[in-house]
Protein backbone atom coordinates (compact mmCIF):
# COMPACT_ATOMS: atom_id res chain seq x y z
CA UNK A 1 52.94 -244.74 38.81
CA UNK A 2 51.65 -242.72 42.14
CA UNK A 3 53.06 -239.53 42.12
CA UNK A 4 54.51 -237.01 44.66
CA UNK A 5 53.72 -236.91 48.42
CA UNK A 6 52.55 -240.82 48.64
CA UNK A 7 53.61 -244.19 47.43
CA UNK A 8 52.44 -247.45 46.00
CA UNK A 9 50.34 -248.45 48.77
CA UNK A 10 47.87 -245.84 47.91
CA UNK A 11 46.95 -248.46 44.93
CA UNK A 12 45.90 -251.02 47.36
CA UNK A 13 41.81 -250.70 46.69
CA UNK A 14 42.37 -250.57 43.17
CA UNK A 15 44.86 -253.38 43.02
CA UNK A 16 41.85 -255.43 44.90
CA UNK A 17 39.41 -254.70 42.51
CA UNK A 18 41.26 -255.63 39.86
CA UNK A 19 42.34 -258.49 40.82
CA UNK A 20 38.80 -259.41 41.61
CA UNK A 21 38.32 -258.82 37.62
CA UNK A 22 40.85 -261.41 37.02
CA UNK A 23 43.55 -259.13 36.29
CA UNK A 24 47.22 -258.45 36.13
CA UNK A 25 48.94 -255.67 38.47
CA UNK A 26 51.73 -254.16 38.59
CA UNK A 27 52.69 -251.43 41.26
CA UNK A 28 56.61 -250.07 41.32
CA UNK A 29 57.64 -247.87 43.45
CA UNK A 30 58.39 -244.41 41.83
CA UNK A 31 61.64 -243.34 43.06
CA UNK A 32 60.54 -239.63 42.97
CA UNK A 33 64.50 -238.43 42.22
CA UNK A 34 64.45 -236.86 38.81
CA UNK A 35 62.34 -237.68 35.47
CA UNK A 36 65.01 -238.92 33.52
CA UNK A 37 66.06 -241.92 36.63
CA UNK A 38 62.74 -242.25 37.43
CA UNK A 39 61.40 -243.19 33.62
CA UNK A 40 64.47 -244.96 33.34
CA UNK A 41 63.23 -247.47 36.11
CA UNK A 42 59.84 -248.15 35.05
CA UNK A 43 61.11 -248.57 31.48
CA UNK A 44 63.17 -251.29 32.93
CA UNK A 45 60.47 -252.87 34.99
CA UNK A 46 58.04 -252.62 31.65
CA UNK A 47 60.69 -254.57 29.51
CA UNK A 48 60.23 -256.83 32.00
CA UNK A 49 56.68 -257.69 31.33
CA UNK A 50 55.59 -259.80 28.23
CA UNK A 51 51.95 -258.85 27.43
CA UNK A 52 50.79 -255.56 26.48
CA UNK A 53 50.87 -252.94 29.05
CA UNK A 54 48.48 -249.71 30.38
CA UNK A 55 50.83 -247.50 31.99
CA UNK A 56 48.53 -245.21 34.71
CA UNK A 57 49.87 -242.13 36.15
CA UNK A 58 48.99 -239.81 38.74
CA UNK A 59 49.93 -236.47 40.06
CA UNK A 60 54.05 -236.53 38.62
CA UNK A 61 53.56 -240.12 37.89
CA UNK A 62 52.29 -238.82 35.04
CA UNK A 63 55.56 -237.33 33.82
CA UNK A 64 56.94 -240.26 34.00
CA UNK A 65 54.73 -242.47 32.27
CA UNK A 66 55.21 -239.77 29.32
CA UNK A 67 58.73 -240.15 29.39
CA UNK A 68 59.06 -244.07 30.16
CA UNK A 69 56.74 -244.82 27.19
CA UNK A 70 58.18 -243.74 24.23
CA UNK A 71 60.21 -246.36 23.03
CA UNK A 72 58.54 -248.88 24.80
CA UNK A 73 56.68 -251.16 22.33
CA UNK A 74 54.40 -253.47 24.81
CA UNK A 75 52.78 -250.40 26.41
CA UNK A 76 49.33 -250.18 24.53
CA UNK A 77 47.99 -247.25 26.20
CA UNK A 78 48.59 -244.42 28.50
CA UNK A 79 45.73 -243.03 31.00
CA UNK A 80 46.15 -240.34 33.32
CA UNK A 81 44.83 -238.89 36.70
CA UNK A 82 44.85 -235.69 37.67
CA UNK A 83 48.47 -235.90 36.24
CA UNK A 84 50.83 -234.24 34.23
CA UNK A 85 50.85 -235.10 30.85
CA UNK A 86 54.17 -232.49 29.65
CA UNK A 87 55.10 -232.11 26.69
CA UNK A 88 58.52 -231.90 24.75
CA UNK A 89 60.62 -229.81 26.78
CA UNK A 90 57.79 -228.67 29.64
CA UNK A 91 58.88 -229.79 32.94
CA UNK A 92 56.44 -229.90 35.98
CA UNK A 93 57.00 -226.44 37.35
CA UNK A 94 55.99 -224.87 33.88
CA UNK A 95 52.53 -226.23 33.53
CA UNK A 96 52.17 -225.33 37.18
CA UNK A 97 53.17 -221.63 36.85
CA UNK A 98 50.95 -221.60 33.93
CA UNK A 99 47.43 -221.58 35.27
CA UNK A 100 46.08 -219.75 38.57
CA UNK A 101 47.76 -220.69 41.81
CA UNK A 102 45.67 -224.14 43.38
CA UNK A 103 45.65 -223.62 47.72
CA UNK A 104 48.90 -226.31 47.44
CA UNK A 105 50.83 -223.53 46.16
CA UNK A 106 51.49 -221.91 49.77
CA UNK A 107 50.90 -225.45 51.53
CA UNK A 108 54.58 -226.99 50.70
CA UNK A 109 58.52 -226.58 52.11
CA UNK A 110 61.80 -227.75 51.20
CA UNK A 111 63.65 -229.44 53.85
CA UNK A 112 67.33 -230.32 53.76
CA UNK A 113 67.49 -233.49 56.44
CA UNK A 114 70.76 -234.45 57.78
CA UNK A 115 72.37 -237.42 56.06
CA UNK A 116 69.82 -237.08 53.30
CA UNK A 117 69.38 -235.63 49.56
CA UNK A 118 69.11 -231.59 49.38
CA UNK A 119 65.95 -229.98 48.49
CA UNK A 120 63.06 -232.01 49.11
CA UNK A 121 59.63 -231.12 49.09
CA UNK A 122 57.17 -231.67 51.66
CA UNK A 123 53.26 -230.43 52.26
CA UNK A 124 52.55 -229.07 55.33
CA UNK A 125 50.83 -231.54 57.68
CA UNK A 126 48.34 -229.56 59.18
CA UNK A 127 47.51 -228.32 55.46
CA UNK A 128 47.66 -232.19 53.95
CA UNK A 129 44.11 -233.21 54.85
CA UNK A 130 42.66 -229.76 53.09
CA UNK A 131 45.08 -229.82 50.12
CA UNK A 132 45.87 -233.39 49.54
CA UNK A 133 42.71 -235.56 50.01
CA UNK A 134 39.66 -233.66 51.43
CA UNK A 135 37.52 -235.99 50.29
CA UNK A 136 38.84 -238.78 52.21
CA UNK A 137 37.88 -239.93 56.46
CA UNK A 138 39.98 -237.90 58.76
CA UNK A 139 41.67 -240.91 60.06
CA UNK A 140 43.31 -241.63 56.81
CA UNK A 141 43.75 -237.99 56.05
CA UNK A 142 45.97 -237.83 59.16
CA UNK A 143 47.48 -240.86 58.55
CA UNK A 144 48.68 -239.63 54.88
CA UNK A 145 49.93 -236.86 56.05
CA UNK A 146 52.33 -238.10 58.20
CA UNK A 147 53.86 -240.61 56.27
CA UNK A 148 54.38 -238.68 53.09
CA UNK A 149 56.96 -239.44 50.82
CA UNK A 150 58.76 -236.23 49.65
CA UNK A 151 59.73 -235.49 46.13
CA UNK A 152 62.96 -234.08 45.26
CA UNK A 153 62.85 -230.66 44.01
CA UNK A 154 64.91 -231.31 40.82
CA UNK A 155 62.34 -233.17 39.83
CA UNK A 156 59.81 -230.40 39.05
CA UNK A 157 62.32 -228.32 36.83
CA UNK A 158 63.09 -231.54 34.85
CA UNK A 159 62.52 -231.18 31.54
CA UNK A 160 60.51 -234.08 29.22
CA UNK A 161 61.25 -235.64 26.26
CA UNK A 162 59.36 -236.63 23.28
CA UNK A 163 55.89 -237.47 24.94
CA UNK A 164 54.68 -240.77 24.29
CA UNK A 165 50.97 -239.45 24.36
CA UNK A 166 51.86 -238.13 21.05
CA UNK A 167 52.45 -242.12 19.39
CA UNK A 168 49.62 -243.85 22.01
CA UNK A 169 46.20 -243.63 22.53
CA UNK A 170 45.28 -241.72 25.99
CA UNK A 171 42.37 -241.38 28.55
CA UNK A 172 42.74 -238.22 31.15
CA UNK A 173 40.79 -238.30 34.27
CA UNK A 174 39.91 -234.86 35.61
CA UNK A 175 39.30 -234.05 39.31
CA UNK A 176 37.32 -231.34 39.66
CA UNK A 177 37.52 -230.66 43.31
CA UNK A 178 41.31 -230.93 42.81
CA UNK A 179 43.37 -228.56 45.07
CA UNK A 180 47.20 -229.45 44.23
CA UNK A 181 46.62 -229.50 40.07
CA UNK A 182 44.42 -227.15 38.65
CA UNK A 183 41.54 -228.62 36.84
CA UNK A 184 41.74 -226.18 34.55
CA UNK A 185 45.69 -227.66 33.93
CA UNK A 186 44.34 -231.03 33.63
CA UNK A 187 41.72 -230.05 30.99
CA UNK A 188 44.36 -228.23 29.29
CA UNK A 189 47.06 -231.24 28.83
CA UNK A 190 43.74 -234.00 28.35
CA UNK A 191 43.00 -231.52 25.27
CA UNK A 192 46.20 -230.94 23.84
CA UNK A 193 46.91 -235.05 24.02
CA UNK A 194 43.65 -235.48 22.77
CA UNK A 195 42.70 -238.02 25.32
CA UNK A 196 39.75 -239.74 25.94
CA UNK A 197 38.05 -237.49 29.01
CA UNK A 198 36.67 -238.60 31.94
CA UNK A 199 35.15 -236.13 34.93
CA UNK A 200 35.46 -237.05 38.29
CA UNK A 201 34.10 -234.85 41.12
CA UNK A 202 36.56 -235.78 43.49
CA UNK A 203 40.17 -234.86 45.45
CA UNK A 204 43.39 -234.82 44.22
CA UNK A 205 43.40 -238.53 46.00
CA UNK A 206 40.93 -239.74 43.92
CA UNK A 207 42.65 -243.40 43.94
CA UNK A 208 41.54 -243.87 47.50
CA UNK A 209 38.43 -241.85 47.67
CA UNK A 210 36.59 -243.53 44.72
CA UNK A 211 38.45 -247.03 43.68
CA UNK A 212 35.32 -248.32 42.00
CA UNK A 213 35.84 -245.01 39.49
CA UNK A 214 39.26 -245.77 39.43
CA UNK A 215 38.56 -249.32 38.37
CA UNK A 216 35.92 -248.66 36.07
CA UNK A 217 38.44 -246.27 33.78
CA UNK A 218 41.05 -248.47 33.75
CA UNK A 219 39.09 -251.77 32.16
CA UNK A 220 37.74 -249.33 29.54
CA UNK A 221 41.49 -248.25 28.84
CA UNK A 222 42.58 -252.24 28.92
CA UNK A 223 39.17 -252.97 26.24
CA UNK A 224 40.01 -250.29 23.71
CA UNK A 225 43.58 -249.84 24.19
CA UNK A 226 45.07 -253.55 24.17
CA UNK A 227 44.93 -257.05 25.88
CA UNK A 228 43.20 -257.37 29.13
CA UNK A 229 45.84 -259.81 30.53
CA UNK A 230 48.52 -257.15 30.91
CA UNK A 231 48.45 -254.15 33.08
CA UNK A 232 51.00 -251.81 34.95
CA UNK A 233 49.75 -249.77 37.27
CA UNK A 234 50.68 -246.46 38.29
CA UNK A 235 48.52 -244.21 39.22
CA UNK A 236 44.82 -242.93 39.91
CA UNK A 237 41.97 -242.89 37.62
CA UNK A 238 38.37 -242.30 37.20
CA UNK A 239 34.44 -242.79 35.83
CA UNK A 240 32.98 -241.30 33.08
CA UNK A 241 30.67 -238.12 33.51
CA UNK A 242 29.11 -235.69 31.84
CA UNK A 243 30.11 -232.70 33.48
CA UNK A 244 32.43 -230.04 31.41
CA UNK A 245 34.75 -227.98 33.15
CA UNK A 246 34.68 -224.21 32.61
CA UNK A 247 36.68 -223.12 29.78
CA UNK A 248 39.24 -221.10 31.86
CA UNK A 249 42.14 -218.75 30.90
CA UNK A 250 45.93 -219.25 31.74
CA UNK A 251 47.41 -217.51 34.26
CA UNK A 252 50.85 -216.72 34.66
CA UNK A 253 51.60 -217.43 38.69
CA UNK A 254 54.45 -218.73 41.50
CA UNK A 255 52.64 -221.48 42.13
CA UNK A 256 54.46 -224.98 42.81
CA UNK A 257 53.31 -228.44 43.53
């Protein structure tokens, strides 16, 4: 599931690879409403599929995954990307506020279009490139920023269920160059789901900056964590590397994603 500020196109390399591997994708479209609609779709479109599934997350795809995969009995494995991986009760804003403000914090507004939902959030476009994907050409930086999908704010104070990281094994991909999620964040939640870790010096658009990595994590998820004929899709990933991530302390802070 991709998460806030982009949509399922941003899978596209992956998907390629993949399929070049000989396998199965699927890429829904995250509705980015609320976490309790938006798990309730992808449950619906896993129930759907009849092999055994590795949900991906990235960014708030991640919430969802942990909410959509509880009681879903196909779904073999979980692996997340620079994504949040809550907890029973957290919802996005908490694990945000929780660590030292990333440069995203002052990089986002909340616009209220005519005709359309209240409160949705935005990133800046002159700050998108910096933020969002510095590690990407500036062509595509500037194209990404301008056709952003917003998120609506409700989602970010929603709070999780039971996670399903607690019932199913996990893989967390850190990006340490990551400047909307702290690294230090995504260490935390990898550790307390005690996921499989993978280090990936890279953007908080990792999907599109380094596919191959992206690629390379998920097959290893597929091998240990079920069949290799099923897979949903839904979010960014990454290699495996030996670099460990400063052992950080939390901050309490305004930041917001």
């Amino acid at each position: 599931m991709h998460g806030a500020f982009t949509d399922a196109s941003s899978w596209a390399g992956v998907i390629s690879l993949l399929h070049a591997a000989g396998l199965t994708v699927r890429a829904p479209a995250n509705p980015l409403r609320g976490l309790a609609q938006d798990a309730a779709y992808i449950r619906s479109v896993v129930r759907d599929i009849d092999v055994p599934v590795v949900l991906v997350g990235h960014d708030y795809g991640g919430a969802v995954i942990t909410e959509a995969a509880t009681d879903a009995d196909n779904v073999v494995a979980l692996c997340y990307v620079a994504a949040f991986g809550l907890d029973a009760g957290e919802c996005v804003l908490d694990i945000a506020n929780r660590f030292a403000p990333v440069p995203a914090a002052d990089a986002t507004f909340t616009a209220d279009l005519p005709g359309g939902p209240e409160g949705e959030l935005y990133i800046r476009k002159e700050r998108f490139p910096q933020v969002y994907a510095d590690d990407l050409p500036p062509s595509v930086k500037e194209v990404l920023s301008v056709a952003q999908r917003p998120i609506a704010c409700c989602a970010l104070t929603s709070r999780s269920g039971p996670p399903a990281w607690a019932s199913k094994p996990s893989w967390y991909a850190i990006a340490t160059a990551d400047r909307m999620l702290s690294p230090t964040a995504q260490r935390f939640m990898a550790q307390r789901m005690a996921a499989t870790e993978y280090v990936l010096d890279g953007s908080h658009a990792v999907v599109l900056s380094q596919p191959d990595a992206v690629v390379a994590m998920i097959r290893e998820v597929a091998e240990q964590g079920g069949d290799r004929g099923g897979f949903l899709c839904t979010g960014p990933s990454a290699h495996p590397a030996g670099a460990d991530l400063p052992d950080a302390p939390c901050h309490q802070s305004s930041g917001t994603l």
